[in-house]
PDB file of N, CA and C in Angstrom:
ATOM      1  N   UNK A   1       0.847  -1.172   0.000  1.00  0.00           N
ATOM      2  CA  UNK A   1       0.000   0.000   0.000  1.00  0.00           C
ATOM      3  C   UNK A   1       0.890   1.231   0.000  1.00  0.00           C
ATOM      4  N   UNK A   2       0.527   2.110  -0.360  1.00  0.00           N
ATOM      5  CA  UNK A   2       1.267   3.517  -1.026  1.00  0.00           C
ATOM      6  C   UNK A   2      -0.095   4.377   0.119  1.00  0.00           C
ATOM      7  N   UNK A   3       0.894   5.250   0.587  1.00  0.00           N
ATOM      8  CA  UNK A   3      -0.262   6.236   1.372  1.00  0.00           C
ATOM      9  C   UNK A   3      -0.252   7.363   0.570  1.00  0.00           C
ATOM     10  N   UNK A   4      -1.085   8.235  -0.001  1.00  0.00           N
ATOM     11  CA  UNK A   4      -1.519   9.289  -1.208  1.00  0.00           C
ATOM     12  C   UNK A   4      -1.631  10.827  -0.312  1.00  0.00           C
ATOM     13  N   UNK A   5      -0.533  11.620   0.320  1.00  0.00           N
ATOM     14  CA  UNK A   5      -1.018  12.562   1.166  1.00  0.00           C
ATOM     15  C   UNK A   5      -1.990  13.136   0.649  1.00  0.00           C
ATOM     16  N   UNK A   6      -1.946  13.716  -0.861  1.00  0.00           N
ATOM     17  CA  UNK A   6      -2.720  15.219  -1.038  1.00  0.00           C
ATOM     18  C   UNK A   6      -4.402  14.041  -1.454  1.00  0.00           C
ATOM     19  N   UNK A   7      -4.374  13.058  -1.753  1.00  0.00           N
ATOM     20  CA  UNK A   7      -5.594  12.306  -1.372  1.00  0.00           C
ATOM     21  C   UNK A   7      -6.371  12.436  -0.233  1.00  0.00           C
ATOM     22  N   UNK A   8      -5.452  12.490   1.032  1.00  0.00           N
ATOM     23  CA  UNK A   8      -5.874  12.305   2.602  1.00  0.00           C
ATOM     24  C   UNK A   8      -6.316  14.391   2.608  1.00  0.00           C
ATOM     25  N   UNK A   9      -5.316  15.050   1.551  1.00  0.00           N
ATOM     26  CA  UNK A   9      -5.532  16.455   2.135  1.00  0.00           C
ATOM     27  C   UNK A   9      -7.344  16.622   1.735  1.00  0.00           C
ATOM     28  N   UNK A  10      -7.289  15.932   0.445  1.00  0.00           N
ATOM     29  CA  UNK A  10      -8.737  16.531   0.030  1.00  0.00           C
ATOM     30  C   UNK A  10      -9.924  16.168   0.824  1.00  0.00           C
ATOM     31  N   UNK A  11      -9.413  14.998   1.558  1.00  0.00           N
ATOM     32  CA  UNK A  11     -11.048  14.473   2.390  1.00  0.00           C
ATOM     33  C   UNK A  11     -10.771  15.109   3.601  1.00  0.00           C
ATOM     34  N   UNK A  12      -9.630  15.899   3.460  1.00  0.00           N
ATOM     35  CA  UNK A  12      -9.685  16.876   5.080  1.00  0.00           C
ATOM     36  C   UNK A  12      -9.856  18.080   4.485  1.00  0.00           C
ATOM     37  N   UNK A  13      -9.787  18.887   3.256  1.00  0.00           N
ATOM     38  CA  UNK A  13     -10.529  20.255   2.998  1.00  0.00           C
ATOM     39  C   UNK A  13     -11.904  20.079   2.534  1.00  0.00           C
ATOM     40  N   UNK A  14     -12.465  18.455   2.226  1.00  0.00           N
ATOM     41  CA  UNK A  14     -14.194  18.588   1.835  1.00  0.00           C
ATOM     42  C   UNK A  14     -14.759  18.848   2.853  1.00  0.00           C
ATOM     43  N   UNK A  15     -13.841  17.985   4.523  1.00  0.00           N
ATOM     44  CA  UNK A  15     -14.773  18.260   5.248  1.00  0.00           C
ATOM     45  C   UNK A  15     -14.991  19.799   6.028  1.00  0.00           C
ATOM     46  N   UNK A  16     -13.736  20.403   6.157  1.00  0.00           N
ATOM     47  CA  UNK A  16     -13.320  21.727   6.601  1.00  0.00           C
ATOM     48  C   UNK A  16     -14.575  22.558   5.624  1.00  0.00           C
ATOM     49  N   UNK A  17     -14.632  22.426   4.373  1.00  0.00           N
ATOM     50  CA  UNK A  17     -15.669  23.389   3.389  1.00  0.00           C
ATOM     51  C   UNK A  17     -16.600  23.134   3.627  1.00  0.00           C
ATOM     52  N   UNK A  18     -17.425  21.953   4.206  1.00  0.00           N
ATOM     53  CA  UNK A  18     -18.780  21.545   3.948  1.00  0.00           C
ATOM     54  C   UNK A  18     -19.469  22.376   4.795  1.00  0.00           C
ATOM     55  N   UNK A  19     -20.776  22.834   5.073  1.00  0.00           N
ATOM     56  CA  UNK A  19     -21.503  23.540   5.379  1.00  0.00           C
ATOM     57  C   UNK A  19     -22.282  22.699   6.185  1.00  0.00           C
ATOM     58  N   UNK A  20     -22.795  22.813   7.484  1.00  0.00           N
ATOM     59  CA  UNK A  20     -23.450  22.264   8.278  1.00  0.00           C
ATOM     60  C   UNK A  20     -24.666  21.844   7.797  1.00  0.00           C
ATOM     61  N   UNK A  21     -25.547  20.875   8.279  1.00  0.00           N
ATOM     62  CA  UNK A  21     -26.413  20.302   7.551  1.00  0.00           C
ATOM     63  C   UNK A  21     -26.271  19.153   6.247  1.00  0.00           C
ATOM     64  N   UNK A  22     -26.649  18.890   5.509  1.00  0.00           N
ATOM     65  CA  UNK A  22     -26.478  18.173   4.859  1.00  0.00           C
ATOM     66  C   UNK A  22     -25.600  17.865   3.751  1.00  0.00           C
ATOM     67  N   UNK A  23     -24.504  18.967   3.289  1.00  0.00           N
ATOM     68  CA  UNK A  23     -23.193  19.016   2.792  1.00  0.00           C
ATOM     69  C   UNK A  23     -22.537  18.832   3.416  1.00  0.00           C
ATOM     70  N   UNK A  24     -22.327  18.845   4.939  1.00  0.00           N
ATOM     71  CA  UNK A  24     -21.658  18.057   5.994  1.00  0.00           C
ATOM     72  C   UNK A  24     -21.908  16.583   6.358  1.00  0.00           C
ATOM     73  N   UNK A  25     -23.052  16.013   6.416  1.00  0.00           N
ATOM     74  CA  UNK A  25     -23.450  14.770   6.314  1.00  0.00           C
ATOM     75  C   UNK A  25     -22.955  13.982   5.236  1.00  0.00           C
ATOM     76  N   UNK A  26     -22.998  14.642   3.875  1.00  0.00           N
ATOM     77  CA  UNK A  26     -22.187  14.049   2.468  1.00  0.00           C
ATOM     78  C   UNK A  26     -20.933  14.011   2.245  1.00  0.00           C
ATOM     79  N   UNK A  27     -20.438  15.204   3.051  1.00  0.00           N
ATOM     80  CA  UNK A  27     -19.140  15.098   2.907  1.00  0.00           C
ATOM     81  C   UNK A  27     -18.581  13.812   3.958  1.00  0.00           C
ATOM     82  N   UNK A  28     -18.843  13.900   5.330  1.00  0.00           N
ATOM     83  CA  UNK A  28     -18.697  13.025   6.330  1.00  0.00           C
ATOM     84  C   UNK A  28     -18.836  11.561   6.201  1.00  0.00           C
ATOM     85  N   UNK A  29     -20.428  11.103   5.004  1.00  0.00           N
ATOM     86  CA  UNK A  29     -20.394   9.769   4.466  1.00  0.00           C
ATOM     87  C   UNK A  29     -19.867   9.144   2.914  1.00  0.00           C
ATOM     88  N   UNK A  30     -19.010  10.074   2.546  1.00  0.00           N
ATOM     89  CA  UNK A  30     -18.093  10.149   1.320  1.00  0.00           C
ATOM     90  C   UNK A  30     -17.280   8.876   1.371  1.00  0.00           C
ATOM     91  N   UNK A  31     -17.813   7.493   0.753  1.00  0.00           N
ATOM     92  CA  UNK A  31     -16.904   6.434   0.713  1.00  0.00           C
ATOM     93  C   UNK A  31     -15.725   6.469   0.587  1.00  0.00           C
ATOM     94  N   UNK A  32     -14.896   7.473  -0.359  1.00  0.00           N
ATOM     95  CA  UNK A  32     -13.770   7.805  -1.088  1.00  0.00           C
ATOM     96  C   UNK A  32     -12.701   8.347   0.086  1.00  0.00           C
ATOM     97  N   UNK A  33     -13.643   8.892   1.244  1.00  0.00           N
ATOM     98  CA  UNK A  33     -12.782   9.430   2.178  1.00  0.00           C
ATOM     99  C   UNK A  33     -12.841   8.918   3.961  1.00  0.00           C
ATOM    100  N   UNK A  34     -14.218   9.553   4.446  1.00  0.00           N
ATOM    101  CA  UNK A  34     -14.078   8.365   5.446  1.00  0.00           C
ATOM    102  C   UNK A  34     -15.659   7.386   5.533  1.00  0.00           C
ATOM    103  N   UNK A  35     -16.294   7.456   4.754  1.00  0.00           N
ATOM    104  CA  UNK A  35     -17.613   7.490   4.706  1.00  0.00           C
ATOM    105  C   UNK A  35     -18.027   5.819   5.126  1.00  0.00           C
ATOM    106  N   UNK A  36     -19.062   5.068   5.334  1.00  0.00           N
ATOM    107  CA  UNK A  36     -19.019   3.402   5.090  1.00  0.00           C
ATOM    108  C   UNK A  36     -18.901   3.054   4.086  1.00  0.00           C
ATOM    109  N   UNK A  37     -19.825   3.326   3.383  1.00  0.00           N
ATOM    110  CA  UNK A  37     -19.856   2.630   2.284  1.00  0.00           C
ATOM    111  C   UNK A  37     -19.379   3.423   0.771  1.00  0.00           C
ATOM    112  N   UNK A  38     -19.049   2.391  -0.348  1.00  0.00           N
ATOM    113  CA  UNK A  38     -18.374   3.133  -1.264  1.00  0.00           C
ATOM    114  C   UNK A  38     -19.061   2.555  -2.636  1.00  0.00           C
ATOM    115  N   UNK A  39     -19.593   2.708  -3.842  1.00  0.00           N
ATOM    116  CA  UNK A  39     -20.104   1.587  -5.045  1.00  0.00           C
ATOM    117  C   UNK A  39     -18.570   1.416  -5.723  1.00  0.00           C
ATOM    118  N   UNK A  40     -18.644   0.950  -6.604  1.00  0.00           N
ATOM    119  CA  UNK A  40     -18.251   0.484  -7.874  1.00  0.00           C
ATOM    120  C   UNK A  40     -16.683   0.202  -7.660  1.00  0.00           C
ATOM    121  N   UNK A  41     -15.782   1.091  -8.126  1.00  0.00           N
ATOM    122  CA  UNK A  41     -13.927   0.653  -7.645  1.00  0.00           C
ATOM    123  C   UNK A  41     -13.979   1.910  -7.128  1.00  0.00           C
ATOM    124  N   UNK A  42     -14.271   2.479  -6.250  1.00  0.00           N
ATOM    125  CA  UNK A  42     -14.027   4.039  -5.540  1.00  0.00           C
ATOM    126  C   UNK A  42     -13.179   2.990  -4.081  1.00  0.00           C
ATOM    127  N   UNK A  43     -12.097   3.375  -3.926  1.00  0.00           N
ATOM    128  CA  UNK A  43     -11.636   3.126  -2.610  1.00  0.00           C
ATOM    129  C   UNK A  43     -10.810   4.701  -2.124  1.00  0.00           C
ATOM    130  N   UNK A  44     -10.461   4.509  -1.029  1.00  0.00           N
ATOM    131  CA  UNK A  44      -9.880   5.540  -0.085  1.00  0.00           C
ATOM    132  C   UNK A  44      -9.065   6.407  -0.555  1.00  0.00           C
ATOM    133  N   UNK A  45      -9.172   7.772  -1.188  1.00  0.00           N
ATOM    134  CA  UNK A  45      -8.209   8.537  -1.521  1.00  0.00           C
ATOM    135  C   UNK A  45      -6.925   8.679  -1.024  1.00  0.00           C
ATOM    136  N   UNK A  46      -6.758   8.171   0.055  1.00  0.00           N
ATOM    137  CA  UNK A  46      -5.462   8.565   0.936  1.00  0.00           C
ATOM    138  C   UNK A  46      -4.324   7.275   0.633  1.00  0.00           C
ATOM    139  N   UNK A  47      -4.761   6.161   0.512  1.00  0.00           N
ATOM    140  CA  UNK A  47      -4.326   4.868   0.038  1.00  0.00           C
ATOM    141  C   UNK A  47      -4.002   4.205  -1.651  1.00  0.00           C
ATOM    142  N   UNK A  48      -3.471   3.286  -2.157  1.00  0.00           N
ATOM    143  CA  UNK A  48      -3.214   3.111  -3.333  1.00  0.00           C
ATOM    144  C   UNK A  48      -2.716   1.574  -3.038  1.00  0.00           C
ATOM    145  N   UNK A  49      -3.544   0.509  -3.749  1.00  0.00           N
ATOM    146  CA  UNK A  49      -3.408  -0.577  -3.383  1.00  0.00           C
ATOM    147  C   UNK A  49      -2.035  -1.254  -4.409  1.00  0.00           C
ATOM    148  N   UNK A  50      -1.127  -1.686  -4.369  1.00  0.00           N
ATOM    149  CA  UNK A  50      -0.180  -1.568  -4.967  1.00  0.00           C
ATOM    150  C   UNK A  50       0.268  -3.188  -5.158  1.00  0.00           C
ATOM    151  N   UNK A  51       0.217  -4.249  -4.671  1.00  0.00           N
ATOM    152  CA  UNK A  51       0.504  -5.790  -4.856  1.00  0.00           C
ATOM    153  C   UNK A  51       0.061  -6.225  -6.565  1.00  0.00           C
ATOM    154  N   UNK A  52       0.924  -6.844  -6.328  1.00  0.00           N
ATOM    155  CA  UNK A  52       0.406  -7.421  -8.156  1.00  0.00           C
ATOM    156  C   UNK A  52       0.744  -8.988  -7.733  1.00  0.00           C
ATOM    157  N   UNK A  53       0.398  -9.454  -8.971  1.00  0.00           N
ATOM    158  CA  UNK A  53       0.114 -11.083  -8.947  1.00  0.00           C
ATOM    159  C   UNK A  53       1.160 -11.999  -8.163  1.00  0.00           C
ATOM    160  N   UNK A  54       0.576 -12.797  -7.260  1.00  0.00           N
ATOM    161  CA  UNK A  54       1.650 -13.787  -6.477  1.00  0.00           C
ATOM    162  C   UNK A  54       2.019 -13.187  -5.634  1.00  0.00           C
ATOM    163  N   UNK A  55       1.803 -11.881  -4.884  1.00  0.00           N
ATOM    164  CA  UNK A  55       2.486 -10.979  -3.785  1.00  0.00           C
ATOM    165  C   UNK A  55       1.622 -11.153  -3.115  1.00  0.00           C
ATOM    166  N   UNK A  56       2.472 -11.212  -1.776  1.00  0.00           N
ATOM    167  CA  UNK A  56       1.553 -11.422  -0.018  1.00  0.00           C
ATOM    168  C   UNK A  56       0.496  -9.963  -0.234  1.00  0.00           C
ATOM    169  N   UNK A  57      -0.594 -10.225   0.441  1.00  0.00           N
ATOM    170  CA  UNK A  57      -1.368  -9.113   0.971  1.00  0.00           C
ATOM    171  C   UNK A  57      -2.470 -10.067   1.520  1.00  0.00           C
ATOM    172  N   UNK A  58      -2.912  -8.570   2.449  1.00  0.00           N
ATOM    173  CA  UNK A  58      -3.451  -8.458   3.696  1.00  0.00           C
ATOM    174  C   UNK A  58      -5.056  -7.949   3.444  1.00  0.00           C
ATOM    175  N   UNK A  59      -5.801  -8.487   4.694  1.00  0.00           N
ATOM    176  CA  UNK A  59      -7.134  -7.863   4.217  1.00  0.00           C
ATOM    177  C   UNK A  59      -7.148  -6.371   4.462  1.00  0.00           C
ATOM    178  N   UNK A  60      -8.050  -5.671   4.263  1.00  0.00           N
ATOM    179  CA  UNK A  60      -8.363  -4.428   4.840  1.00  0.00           C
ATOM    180  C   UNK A  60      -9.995  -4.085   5.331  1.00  0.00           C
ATOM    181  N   UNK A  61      -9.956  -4.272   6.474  1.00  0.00           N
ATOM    182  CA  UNK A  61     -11.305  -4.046   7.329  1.00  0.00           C
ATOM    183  C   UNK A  61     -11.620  -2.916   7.094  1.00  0.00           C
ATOM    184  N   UNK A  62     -11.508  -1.973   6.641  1.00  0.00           N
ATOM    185  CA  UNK A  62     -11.845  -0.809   6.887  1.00  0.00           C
ATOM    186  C   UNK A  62     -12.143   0.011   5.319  1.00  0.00           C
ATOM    187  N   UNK A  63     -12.025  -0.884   5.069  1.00  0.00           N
ATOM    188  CA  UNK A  63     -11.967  -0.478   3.306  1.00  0.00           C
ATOM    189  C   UNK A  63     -13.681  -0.201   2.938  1.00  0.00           C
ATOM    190  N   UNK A  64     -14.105   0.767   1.884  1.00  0.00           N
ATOM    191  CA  UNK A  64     -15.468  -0.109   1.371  1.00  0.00           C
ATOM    192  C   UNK A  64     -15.375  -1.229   0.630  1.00  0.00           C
ATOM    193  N   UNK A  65     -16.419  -1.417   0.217  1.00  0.00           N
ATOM    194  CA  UNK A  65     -16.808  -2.533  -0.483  1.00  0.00           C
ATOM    195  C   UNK A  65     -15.726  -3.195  -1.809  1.00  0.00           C
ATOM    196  N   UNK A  66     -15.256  -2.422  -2.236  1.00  0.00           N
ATOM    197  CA  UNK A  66     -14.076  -3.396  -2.876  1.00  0.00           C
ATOM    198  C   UNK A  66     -12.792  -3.703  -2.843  1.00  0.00           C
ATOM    199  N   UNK A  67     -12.583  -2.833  -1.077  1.00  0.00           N
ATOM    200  CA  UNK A  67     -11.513  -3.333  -0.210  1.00  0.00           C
ATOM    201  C   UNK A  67     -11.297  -4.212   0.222  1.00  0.00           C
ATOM    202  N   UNK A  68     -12.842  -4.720   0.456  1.00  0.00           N
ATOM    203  CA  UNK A  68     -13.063  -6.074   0.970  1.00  0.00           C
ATOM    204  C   UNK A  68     -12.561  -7.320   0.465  1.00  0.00           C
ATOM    205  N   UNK A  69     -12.575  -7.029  -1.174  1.00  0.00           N
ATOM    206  CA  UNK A  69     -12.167  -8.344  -1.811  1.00  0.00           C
ATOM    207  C   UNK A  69     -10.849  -8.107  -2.386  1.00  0.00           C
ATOM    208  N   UNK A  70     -10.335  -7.006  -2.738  1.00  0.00           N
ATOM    209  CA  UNK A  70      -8.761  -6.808  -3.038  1.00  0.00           C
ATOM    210  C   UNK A  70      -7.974  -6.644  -1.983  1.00  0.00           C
ATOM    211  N   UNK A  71      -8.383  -6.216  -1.070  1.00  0.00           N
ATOM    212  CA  UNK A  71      -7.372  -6.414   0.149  1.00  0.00           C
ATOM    213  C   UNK A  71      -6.101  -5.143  -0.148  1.00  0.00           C
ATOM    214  N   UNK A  72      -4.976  -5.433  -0.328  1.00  0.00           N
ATOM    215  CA  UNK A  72      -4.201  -4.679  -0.644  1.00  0.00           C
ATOM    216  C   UNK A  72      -3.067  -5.030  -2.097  1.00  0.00           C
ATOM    217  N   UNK A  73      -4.466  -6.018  -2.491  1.00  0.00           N
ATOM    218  CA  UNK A  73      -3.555  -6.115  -4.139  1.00  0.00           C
ATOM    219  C   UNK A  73      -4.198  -4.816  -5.259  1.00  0.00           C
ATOM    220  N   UNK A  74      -3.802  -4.696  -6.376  1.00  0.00           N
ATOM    221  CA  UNK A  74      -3.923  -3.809  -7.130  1.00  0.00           C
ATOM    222  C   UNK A  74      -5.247  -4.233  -7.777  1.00  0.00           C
ATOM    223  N   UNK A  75      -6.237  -3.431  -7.432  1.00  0.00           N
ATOM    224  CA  UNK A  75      -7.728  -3.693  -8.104  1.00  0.00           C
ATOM    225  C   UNK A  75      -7.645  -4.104  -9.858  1.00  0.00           C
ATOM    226  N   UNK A  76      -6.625  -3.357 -10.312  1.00  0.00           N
ATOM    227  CA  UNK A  76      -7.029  -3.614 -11.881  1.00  0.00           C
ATOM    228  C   UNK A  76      -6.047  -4.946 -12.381  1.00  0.00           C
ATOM    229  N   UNK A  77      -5.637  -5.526 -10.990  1.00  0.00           N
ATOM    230  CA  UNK A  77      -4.909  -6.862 -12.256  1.00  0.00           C
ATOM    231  C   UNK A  77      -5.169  -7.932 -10.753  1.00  0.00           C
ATOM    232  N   UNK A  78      -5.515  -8.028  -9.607  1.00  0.00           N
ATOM    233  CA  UNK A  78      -5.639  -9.141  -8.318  1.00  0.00           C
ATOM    234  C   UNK A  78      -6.770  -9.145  -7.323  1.00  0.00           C
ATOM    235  N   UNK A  79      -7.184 -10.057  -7.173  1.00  0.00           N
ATOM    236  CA  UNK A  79      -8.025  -9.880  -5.564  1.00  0.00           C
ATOM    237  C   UNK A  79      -6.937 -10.760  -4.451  1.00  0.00           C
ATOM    238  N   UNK A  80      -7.466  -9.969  -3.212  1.00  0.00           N
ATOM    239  CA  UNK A  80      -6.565 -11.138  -2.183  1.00  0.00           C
ATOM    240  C   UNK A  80      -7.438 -12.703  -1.838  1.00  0.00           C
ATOM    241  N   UNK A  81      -6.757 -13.703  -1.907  1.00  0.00           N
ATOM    242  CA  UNK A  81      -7.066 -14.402  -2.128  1.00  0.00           C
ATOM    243  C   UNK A  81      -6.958 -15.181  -0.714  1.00  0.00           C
ATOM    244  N   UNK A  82      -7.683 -15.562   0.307  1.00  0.00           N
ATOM    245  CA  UNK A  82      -7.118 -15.582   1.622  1.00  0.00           C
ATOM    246  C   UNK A  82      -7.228 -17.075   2.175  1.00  0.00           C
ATOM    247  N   UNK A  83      -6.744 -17.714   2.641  1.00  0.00           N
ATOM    248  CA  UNK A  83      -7.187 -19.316   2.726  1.00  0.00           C
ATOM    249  C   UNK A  83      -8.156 -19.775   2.913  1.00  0.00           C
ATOM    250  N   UNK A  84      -9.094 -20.310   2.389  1.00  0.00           N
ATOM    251  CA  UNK A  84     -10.615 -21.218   3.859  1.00  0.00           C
ATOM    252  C   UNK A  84     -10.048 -21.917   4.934  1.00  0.00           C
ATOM    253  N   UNK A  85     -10.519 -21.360   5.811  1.00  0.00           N
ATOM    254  CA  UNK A  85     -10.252 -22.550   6.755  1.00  0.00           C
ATOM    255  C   UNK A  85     -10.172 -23.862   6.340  1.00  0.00           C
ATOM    256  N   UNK A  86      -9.598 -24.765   6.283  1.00  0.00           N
ATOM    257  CA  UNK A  86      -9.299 -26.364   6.030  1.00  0.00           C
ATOM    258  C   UNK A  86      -9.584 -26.908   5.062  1.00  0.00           C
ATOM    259  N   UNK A  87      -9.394 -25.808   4.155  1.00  0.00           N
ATOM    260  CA  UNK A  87      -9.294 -26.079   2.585  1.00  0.00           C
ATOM    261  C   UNK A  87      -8.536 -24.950   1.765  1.00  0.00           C
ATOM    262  N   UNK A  88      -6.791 -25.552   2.501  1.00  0.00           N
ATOM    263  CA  UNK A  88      -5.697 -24.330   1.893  1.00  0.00           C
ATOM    264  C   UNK A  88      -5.682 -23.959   0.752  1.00  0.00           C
ATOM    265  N   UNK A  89      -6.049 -24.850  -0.605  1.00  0.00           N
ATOM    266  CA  UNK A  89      -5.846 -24.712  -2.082  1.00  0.00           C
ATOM    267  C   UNK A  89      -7.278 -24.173  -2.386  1.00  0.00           C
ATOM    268  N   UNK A  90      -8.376 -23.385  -1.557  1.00  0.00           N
ATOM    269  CA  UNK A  90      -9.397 -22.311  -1.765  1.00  0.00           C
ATOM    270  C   UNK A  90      -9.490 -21.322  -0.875  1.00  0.00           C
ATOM    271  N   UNK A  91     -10.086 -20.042  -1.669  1.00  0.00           N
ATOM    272  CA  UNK A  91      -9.526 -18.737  -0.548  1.00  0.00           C
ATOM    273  C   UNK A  91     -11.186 -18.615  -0.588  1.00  0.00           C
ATOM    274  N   UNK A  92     -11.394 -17.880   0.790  1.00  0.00           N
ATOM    275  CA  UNK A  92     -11.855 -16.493   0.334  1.00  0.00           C
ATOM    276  C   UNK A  92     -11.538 -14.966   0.346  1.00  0.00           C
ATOM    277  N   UNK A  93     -12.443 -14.316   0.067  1.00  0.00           N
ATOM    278  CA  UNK A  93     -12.017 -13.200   0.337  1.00  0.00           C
ATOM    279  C   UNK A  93     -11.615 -12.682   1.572  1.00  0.00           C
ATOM    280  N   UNK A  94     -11.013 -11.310   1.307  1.00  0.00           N
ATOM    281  CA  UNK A  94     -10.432 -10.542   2.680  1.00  0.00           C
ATOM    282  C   UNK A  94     -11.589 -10.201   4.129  1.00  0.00           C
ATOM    283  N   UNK A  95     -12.830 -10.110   2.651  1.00  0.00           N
ATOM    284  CA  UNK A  95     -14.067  -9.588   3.637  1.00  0.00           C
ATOM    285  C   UNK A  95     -14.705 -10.836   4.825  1.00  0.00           C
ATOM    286  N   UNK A  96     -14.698 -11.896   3.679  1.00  0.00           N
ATOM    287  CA  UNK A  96     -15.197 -13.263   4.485  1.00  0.00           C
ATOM    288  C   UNK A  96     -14.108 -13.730   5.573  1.00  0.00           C
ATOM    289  N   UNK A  97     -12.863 -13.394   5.741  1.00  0.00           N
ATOM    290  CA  UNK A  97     -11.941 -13.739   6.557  1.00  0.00           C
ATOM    291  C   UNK A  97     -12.010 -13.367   7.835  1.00  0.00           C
ATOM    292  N   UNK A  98     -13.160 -12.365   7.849  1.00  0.00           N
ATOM    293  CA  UNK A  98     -13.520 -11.776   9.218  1.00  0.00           C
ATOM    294  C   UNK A  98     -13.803 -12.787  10.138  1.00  0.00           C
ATOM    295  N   UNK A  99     -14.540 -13.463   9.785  1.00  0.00           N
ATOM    296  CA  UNK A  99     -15.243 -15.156  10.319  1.00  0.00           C
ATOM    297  C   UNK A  99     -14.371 -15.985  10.637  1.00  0.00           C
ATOM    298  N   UNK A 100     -13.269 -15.770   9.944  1.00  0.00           N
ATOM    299  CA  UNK A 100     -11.758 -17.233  10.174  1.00  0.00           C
ATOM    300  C   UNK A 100     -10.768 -16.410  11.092  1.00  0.00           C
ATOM    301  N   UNK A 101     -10.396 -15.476  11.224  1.00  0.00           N
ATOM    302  CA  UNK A 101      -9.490 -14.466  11.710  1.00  0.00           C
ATOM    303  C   UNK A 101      -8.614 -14.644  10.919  1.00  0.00           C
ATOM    304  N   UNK A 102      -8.532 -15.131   9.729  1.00  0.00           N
ATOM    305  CA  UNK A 102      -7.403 -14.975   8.773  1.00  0.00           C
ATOM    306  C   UNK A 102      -6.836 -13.925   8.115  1.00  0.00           C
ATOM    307  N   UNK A 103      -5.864 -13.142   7.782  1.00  0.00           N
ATOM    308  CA  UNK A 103      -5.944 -11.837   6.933  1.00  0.00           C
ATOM    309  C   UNK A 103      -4.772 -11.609   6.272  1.00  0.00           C
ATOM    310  N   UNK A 104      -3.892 -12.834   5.871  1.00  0.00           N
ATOM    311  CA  UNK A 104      -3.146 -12.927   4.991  1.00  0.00           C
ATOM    312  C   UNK A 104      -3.317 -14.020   4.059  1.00  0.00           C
ATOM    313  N   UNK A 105      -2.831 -12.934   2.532  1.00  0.00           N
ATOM    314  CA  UNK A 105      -3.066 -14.253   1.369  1.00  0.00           C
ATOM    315  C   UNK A 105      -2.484 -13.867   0.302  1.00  0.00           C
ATOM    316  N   UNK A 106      -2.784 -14.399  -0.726  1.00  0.00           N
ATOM    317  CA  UNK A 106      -1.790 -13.955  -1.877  1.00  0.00           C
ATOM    318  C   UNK A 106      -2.697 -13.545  -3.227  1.00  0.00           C
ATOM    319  N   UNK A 107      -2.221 -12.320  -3.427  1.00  0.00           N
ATOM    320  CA  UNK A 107      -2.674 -11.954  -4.636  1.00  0.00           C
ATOM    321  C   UNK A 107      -2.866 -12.734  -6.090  1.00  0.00           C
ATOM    322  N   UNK A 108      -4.125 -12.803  -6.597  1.00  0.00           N
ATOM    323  CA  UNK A 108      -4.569 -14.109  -7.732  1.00  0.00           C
ATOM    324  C   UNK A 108      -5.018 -13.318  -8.747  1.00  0.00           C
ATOM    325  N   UNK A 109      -4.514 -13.444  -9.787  1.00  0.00           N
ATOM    326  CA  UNK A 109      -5.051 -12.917 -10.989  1.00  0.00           C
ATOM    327  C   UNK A 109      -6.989 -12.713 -10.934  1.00  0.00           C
ATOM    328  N   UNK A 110      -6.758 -11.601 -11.459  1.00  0.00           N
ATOM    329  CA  UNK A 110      -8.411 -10.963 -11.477  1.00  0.00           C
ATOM    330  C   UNK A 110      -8.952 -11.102 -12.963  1.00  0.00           C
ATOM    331  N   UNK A 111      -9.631 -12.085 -13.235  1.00  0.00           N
ATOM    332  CA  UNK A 111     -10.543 -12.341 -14.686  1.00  0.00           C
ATOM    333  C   UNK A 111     -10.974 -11.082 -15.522  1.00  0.00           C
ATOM    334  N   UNK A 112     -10.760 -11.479 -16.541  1.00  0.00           N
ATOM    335  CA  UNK A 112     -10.581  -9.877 -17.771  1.00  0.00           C
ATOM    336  C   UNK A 112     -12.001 -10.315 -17.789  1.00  0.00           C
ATOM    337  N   UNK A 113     -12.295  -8.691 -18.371  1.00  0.00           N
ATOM    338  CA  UNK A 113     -14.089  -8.621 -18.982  1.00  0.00           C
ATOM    339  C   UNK A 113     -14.400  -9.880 -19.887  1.00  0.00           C
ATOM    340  N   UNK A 114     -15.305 -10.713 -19.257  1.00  0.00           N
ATOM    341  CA  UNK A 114     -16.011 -11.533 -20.611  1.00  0.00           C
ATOM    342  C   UNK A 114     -15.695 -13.021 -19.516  1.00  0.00           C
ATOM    343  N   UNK A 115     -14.475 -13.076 -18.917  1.00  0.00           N
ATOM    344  CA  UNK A 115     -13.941 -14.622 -18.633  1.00  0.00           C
ATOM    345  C   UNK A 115     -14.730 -14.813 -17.563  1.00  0.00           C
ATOM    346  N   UNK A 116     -14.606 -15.960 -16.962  1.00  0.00           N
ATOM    347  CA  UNK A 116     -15.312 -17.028 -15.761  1.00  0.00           C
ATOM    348  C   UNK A 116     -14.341 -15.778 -14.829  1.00  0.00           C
TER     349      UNK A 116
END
């Protein structure tokens, strides 16, 4: 992981600008910055997931929603791939690892548009 300062600066001047009431509420639940939840590949401005294929990584609890399953490999080429419990040669994800206390695994090639 790569930490992105002027990433971290902007979700600290949206919230400094936002205006009380409900541009404060948006700014405050802004997935991108500290918000819960996030759609599509929006993860944490302040962060940069950086592992590529066959490299250790870790889950990230704190991530939104597609932190959960890349963990700290690079969204556009791995997901982390994390062991099942008592079935080492299948993972799951970083998110499902919550359940195993597992949170290391290895980055696995991520299927191009169209493939299984």
């Amino acid at each position: 992981m790569r930490y992105d300062p002027e990433g971290s600066a902007a979700c600290r001047r949206a919230i400094v600008a936002a205006a009380c009431g409900e541009p404060m509420r948006l700014a405050l639940g802004d997935g991108a910055c500290y918000g819960p939840f996030a759609t599509g590949w929006v993860s944490r401005r302040m962060f940069t997931r950086t592992a590529g294929v066959g490299s250790a990584c870790r889950a990230i609890r704190d991530e939104p929603v597609i932190g959960a399953y890349h963990g700290t490999c690079d969204p556009a080429v791995a997901f982390c791939c994390v062991p099942a419990s008592g079935a080492p040669d299948a993972c799951v994800s970083p998110y499902e690892s919550v359940r195993t206390g597992a949170v290391e695994g290895r980055c696995q090639a991520a299927a191009r548009l169209g493939e299984a």
